[in-house]
C-alpha atoms as a PDB file:
ATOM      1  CA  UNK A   1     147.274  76.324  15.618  1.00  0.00           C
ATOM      2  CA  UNK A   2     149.727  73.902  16.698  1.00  0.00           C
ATOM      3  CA  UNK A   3     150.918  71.204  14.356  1.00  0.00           C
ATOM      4  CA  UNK A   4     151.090  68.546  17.441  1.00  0.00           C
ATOM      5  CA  UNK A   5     148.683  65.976  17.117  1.00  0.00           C
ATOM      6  CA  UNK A   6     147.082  63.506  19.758  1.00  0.00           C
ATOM      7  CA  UNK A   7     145.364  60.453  19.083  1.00  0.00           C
ATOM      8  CA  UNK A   8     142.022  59.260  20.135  1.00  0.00           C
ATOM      9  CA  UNK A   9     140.268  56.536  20.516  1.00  0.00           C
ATOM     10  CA  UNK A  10     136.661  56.775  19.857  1.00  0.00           C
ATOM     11  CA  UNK A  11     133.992  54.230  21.065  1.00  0.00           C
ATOM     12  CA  UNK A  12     130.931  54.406  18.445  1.00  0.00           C
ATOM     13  CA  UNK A  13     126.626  52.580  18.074  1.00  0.00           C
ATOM     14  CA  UNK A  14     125.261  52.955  14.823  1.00  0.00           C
ATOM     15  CA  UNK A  15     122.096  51.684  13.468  1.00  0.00           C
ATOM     16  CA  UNK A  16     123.216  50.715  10.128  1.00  0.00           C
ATOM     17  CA  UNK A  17     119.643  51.044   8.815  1.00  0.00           C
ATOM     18  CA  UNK A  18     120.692  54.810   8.376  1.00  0.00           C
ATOM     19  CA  UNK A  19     123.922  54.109   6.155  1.00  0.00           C
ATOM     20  CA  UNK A  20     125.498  52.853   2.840  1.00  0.00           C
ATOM     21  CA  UNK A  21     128.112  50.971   5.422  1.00  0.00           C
ATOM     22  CA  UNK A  22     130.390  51.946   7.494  1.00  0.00           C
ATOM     23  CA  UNK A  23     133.533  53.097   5.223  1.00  0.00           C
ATOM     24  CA  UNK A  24     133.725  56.105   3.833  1.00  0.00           C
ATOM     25  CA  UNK A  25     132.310  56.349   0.517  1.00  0.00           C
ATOM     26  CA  UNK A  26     132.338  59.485  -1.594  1.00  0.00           C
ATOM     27  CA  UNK A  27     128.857  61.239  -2.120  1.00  0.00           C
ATOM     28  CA  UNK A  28     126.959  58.387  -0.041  1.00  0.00           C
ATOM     29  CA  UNK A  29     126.212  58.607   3.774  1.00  0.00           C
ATOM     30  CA  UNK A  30     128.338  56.243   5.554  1.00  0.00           C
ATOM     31  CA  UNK A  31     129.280  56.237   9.660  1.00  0.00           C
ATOM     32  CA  UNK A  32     132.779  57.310   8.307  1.00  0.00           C
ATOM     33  CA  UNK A  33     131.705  59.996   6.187  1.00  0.00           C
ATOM     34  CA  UNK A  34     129.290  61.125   8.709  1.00  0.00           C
ATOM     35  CA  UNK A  35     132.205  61.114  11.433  1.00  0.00           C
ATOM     36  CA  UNK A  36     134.834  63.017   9.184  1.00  0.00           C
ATOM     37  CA  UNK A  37     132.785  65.515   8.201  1.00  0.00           C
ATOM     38  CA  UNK A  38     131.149  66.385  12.158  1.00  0.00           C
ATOM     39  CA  UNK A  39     134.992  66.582  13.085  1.00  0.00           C
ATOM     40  CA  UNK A  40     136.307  69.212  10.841  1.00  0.00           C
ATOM     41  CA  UNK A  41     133.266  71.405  11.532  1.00  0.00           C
ATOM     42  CA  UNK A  42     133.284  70.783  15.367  1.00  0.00           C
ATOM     43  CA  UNK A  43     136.912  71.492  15.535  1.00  0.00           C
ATOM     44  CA  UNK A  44     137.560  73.953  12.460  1.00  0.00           C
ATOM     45  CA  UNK A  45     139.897  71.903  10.798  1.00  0.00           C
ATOM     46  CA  UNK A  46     141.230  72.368   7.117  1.00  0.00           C
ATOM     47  CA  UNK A  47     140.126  69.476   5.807  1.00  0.00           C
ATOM     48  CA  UNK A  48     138.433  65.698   7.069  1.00  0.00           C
ATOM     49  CA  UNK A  49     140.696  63.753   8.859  1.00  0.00           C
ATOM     50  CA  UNK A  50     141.550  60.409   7.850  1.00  0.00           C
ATOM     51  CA  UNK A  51     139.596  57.832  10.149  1.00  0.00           C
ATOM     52  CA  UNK A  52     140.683  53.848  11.132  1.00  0.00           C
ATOM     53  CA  UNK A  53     137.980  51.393  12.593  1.00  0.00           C
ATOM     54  CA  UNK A  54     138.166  48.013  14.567  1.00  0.00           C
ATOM     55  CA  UNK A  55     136.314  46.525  11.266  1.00  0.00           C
ATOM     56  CA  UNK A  56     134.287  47.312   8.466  1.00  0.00           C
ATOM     57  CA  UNK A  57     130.067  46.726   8.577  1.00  0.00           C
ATOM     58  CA  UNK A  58     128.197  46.352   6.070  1.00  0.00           C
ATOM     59  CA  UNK A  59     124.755  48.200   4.564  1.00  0.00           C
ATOM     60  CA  UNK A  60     122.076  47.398   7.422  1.00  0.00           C
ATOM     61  CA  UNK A  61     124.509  45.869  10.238  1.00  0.00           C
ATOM     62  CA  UNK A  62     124.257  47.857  13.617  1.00  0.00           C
ATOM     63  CA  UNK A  63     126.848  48.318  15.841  1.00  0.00           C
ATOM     64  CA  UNK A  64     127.360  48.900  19.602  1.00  0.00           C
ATOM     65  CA  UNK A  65     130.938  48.956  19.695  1.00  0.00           C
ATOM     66  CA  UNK A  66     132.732  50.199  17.262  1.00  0.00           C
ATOM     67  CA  UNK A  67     136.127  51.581  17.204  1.00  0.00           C
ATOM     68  CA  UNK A  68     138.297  53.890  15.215  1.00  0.00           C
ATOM     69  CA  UNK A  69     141.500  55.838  15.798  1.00  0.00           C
ATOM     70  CA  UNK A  70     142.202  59.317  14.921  1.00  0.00           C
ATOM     71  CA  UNK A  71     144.741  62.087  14.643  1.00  0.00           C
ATOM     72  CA  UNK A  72     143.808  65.713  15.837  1.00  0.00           C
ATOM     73  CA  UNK A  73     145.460  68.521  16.890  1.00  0.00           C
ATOM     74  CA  UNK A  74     146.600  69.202  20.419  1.00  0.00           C
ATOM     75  CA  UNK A  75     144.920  71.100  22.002  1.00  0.00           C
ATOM     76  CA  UNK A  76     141.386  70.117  20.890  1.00  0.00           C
ATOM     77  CA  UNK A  77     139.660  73.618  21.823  1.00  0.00           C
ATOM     78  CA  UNK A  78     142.713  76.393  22.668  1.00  0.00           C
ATOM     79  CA  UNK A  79     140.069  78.829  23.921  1.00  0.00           C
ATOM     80  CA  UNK A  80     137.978  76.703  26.685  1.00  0.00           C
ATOM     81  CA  UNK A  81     139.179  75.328  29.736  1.00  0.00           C
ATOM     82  CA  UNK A  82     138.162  71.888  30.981  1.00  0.00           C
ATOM     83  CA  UNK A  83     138.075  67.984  30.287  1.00  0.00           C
ATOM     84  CA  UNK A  84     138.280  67.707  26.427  1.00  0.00           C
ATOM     85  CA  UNK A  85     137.293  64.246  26.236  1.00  0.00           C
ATOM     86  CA  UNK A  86     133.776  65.344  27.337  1.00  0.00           C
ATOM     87  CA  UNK A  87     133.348  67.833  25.402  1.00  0.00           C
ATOM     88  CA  UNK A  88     134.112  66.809  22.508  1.00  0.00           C
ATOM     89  CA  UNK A  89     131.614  63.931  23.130  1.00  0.00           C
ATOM     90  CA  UNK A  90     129.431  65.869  23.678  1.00  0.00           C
ATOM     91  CA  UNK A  91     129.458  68.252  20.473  1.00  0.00           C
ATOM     92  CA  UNK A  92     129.635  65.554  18.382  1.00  0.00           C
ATOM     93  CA  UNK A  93     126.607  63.600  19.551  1.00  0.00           C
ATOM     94  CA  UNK A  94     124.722  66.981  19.532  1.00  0.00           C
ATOM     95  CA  UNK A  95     125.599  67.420  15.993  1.00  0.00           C
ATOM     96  CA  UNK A  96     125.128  63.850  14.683  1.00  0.00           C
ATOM     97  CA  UNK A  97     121.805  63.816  16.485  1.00  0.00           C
ATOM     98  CA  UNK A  98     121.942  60.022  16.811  1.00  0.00           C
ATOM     99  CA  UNK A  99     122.679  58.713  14.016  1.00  0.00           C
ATOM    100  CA  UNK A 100     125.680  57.625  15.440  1.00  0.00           C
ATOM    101  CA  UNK A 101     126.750  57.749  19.217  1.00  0.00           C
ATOM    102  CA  UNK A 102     130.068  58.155  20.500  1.00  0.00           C
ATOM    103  CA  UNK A 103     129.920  56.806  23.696  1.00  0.00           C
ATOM    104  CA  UNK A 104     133.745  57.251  24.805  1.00  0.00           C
ATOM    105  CA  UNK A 105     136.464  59.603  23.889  1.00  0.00           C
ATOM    106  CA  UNK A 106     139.821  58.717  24.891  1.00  0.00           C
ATOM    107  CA  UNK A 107     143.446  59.924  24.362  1.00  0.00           C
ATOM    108  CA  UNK A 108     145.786  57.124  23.403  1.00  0.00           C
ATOM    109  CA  UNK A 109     149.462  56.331  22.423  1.00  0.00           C
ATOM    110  CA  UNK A 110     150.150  56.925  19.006  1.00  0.00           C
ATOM    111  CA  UNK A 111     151.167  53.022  19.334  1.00  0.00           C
ATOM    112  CA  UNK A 112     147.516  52.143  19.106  1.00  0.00           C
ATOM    113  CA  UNK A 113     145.971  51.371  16.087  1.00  0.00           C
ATOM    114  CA  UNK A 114     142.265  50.334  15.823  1.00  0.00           C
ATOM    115  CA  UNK A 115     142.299  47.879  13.396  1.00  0.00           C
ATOM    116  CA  UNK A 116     145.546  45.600  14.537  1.00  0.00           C
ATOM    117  CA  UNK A 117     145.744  46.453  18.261  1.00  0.00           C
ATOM    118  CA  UNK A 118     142.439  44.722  18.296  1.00  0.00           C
ATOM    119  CA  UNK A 119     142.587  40.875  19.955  1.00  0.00           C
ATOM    120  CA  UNK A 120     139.264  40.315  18.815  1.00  0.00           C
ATOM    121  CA  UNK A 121     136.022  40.902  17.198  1.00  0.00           C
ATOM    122  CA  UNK A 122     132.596  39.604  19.011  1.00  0.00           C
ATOM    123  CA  UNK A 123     129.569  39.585  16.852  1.00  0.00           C
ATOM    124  CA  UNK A 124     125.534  39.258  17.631  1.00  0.00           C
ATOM    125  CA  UNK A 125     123.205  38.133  15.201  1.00  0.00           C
ATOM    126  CA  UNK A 126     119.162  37.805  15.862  1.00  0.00           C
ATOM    127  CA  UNK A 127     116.757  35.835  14.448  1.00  0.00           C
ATOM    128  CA  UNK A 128     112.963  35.854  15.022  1.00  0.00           C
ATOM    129  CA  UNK A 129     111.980  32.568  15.144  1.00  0.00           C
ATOM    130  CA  UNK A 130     108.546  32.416  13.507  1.00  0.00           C
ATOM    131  CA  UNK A 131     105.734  28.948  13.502  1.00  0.00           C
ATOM    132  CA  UNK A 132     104.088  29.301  10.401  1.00  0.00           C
ATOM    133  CA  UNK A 133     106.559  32.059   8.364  1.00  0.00           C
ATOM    134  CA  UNK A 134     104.966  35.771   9.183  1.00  0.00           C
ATOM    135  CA  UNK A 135     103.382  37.491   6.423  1.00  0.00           C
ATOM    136  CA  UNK A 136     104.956  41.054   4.978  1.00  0.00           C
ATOM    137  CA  UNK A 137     106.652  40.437   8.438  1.00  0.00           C
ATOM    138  CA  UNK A 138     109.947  43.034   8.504  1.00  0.00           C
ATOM    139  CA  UNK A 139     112.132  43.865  11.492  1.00  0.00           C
ATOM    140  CA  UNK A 140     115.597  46.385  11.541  1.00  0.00           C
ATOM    141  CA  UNK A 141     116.813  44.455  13.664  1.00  0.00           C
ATOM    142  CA  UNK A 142     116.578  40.727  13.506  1.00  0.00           C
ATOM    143  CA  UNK A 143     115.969  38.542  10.603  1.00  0.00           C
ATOM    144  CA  UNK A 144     112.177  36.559  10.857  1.00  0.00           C
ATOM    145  CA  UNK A 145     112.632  32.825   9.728  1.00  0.00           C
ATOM    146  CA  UNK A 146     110.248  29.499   9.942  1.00  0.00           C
ATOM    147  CA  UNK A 147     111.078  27.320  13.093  1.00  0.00           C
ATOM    148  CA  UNK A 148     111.077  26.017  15.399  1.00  0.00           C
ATOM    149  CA  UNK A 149     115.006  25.652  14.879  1.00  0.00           C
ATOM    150  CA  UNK A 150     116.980  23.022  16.592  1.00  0.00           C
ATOM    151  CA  UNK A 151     119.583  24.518  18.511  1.00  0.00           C
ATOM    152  CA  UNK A 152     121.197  21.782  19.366  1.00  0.00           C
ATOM    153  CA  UNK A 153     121.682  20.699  15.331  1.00  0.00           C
ATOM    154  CA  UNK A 154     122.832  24.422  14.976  1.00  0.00           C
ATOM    155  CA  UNK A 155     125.169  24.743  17.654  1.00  0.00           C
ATOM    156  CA  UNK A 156     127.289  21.279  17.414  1.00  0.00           C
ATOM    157  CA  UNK A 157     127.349  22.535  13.391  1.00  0.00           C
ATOM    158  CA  UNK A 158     129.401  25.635  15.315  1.00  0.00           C
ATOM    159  CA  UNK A 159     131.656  23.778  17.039  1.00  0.00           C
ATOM    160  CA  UNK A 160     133.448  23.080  13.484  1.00  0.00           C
ATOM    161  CA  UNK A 161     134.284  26.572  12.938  1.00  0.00           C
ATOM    162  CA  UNK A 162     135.998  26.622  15.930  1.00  0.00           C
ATOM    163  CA  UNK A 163     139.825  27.511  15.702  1.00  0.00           C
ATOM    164  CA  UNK A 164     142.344  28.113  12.784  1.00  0.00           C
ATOM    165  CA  UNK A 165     140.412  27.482   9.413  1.00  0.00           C
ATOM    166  CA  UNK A 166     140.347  28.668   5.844  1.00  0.00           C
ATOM    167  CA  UNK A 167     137.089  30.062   5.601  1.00  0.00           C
ATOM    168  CA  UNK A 168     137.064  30.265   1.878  1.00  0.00           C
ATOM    169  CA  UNK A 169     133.497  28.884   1.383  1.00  0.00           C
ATOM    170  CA  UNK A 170     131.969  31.380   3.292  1.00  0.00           C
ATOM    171  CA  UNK A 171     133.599  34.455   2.457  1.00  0.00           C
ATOM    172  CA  UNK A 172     132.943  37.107  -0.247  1.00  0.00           C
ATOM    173  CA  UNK A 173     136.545  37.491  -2.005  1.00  0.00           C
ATOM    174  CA  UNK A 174     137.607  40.542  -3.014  1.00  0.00           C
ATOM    175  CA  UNK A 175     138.760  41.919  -6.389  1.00  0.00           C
ATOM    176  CA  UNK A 176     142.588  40.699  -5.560  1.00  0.00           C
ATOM    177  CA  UNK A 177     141.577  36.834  -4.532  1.00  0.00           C
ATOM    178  CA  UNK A 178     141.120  34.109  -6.809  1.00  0.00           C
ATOM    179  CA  UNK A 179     139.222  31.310  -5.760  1.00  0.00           C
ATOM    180  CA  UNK A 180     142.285  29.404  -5.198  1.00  0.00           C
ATOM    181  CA  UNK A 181     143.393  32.273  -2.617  1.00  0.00           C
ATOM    182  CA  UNK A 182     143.004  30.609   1.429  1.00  0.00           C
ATOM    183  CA  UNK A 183     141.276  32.573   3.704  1.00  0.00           C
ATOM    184  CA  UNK A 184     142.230  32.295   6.606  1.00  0.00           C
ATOM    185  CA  UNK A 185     140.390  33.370   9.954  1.00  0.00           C
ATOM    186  CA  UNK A 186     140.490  31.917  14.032  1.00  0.00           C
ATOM    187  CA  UNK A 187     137.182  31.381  15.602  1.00  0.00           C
ATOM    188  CA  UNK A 188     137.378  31.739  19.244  1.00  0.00           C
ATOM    189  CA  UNK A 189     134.033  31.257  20.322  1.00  0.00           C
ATOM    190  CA  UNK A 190     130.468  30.502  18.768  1.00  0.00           C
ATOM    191  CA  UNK A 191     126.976  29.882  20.378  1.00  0.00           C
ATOM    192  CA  UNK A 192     123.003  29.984  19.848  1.00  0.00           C
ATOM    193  CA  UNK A 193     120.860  30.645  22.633  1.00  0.00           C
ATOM    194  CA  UNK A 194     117.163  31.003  23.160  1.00  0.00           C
ATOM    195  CA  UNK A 195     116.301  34.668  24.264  1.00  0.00           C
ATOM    196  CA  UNK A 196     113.691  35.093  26.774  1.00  0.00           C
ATOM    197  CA  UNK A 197     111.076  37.946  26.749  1.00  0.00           C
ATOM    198  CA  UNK A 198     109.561  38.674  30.156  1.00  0.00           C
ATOM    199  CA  UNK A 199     108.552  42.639  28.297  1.00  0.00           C
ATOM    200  CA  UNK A 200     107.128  40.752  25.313  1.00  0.00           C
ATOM    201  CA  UNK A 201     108.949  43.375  22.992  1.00  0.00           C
ATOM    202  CA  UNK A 202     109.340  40.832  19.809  1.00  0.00           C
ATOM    203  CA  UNK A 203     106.421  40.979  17.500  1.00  0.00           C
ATOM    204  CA  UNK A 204     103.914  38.323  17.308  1.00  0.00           C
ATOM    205  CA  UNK A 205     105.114  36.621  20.700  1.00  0.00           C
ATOM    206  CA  UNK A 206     108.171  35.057  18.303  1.00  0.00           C
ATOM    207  CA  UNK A 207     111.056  34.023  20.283  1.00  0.00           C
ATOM    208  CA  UNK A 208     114.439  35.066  19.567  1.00  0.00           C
ATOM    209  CA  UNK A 209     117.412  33.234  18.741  1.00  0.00           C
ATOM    210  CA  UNK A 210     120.634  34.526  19.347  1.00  0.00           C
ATOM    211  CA  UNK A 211     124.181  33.754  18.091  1.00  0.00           C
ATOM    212  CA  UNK A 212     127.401  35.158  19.388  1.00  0.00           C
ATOM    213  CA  UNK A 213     130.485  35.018  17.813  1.00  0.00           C
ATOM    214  CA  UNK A 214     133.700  35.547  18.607  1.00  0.00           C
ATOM    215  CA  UNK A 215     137.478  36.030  16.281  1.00  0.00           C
ATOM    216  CA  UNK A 216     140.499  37.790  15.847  1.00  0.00           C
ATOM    217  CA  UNK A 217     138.817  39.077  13.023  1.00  0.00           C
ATOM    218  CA  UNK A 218     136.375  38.440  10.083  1.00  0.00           C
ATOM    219  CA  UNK A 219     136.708  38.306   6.235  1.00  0.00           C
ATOM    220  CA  UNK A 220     133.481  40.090   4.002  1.00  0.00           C
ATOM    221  CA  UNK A 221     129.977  38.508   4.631  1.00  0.00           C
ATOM    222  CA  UNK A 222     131.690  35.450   6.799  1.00  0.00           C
ATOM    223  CA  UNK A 223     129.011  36.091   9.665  1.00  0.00           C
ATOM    224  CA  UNK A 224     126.244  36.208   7.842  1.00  0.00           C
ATOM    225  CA  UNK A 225     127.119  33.158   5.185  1.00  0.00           C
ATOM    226  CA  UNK A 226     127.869  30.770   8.344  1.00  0.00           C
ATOM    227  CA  UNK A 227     124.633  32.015   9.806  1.00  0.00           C
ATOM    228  CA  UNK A 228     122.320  31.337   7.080  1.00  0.00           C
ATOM    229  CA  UNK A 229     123.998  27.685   7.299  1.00  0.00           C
ATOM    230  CA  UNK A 230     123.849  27.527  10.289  1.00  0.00           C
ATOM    231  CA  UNK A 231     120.375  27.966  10.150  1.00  0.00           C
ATOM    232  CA  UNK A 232     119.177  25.726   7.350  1.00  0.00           C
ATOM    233  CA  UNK A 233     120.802  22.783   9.557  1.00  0.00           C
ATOM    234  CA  UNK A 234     118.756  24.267  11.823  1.00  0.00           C
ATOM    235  CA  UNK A 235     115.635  23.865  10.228  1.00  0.00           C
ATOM    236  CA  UNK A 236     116.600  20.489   8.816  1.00  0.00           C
ATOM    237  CA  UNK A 237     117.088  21.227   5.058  1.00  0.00           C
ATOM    238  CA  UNK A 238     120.701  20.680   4.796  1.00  0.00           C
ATOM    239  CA  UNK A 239     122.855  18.015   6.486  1.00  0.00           C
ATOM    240  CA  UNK A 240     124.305  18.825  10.233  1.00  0.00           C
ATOM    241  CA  UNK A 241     127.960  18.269   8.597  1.00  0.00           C
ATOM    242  CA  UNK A 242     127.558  20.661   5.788  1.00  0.00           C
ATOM    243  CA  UNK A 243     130.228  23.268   7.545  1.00  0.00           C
ATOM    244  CA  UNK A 244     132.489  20.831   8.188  1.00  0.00           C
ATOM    245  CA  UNK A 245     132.460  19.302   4.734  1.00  0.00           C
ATOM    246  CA  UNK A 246     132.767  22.489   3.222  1.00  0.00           C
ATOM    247  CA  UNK A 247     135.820  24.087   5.500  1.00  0.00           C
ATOM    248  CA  UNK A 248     137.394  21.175   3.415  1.00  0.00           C
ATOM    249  CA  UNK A 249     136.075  21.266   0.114  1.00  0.00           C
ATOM    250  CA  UNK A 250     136.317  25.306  -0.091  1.00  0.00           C
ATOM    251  CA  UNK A 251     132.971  24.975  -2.349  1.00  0.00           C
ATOM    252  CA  UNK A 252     130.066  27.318  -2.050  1.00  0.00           C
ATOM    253  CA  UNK A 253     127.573  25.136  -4.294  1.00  0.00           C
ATOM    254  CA  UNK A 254     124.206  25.871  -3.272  1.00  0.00           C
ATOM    255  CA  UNK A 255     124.765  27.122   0.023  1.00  0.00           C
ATOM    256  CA  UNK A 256     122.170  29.653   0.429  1.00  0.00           C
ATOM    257  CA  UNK A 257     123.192  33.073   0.099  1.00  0.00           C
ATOM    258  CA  UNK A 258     124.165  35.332   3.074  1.00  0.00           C
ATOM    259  CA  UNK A 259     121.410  36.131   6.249  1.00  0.00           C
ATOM    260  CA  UNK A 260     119.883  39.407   5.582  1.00  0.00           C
ATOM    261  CA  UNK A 261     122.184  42.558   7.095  1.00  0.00           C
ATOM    262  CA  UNK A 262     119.916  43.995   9.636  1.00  0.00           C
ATOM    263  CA  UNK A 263     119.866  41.005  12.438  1.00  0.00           C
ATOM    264  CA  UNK A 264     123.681  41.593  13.015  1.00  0.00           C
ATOM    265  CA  UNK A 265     125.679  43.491  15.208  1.00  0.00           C
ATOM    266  CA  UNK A 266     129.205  44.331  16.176  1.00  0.00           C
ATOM    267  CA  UNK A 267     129.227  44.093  19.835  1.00  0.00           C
ATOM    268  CA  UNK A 268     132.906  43.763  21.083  1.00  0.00           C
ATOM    269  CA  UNK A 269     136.189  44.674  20.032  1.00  0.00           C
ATOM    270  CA  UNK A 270     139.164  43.509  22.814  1.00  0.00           C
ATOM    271  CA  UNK A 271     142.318  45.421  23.678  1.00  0.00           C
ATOM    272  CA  UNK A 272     144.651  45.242  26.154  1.00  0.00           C
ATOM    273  CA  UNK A 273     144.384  47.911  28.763  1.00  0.00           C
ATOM    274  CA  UNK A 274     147.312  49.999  27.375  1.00  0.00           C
ATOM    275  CA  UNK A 275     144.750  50.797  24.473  1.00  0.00           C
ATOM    276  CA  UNK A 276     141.480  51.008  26.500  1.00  0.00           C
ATOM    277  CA  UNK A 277     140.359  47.405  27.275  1.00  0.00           C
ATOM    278  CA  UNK A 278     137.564  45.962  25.971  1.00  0.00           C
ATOM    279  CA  UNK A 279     134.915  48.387  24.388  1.00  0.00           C
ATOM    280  CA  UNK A 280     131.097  47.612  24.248  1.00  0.00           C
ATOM    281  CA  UNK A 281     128.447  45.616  26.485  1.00  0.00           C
ATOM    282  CA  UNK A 282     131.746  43.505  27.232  1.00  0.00           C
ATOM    283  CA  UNK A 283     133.634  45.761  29.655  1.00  0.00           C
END
């Protein structure tokens, strides 16, 4: 075999429900280790190849577009003839058995890189708006809460994470950051809708509330803890400037802990056409 390599860009859905995350993890099923592993044996290699996403997700968060970057040899499959790119979408959907779906395989300049040739990160999170709270009432893929909410409370509270801000207050640090450390993050976009539902698929008749979110990128749990926030103002049990109090103050004092994992989703990741464009619902 050749020791040229090619990289490709591949375009992933998950349901998160089925993993410890998304990075790979040693000994625990993650999208990543699931990935590796499907490679080497679909294309004989020695050993896993090494694997770079758009962005890490977390235990129970879905995604729909996903993207990671990897080396392999050139050619893909010396022996058969025909577009590579489909086949090996193909054999790896048939062998991860959809757990997790590539749903485009591209070649791409060794210039791009998953993780910074990305512009930006777009973000869906569901909740099932309940009146009174469901009992035992569980969903994989939205998060049931008491309403009704007031949207309008909720979504002039996310006009103050627009732009440049250090998001400090509602960001898990990691083991390097002290709580002095900024954080630093762009919001480009952020908005709550009502969902309609002609098919009446949400349980109990419960509407759904949707937030979409859009960044150059994300720090650990920042999604979630702004949601949950978000939220509370929506249901009127903390003050409509809480978010904009704390972007200054950098305190997490009882804010309430981050929405549950399994009502978000990574939707979008932007690129500029050299790399692909856009991947997701968003193209």
């Amino acid at each position: 075999m050749s020791n040229a390599t090619q990289r490709w860009r591949l375009d992933l859905a998950y349901d998160g429900d089925s993993f410890n995350g998304f990075a790979y993890q040693p000994g625990d099923p993650t999208v990543v280790g699931l990935l590796r592993s499907t490679l080497q044996t679909t294309l004989q290699l020695p050993e896993p190849p090494l694997i770079t996403g758009a962005g890490r997700t977390d235990t129970g968060v879905h995604a729909f577009a996903q993207v990671v970057h990897v080396d392999l040899p050139e050619p893909l499959f010396p022996n058969v003839r025909g577009p590579e790119d489909h086949r090996l979408m193909v054999s790896l959907n048939a062998q991860m058995r959809g757990l997790v779906r590539v749903h485009r395989a591209q070649r791409v300049s060794s210039a791009f890189h998953a993780r910074y040739s990305a512009q930006w990160r777009e973000y869906r999170y569901l909740i099932l708006e309940t009146q009174p709270p469901a009992l035992n009432s569980s969903t994989t893929w939205a998060w049931p809460l008491a309403g009704p909410l007031d949207l309008e409370a909720m979504n002039r509270s996310a006009q103050d994470i627009l732009g440049e801000h250090d998001f400090r207050a509602f960001c898990k640090r990691s083991d390097k950051q002290t709580p002095e450390d900024p954080i630093v993050r762009r919001v480009l976009a952020a908005r709550w809708e009502r969902l309609s539902d002609p098919l009446e698929l949400a349980p109990e008749g419960a509407p759904v509330v949707k937030l979409t979110i859009r960044g150059q990128s994300f720090c650990h749990n920042m999604v979630r803890c702004l949601t949950s926030t978000m939220a509370q103002i929506g249901q009127g049990k903390i003050p409509e400037n809480t978010i904009a109090e704390r972007l200054l103050s950098h305190s997490r004092f009882q804010l309430p802990p981050p929405a549950p994992p399994q009502g978000l989703s990574l939707v979008g990741v932007g690129y500029e056409e050299f790399a692909g464009g856009v991947a997701g619902f968003l193209r």
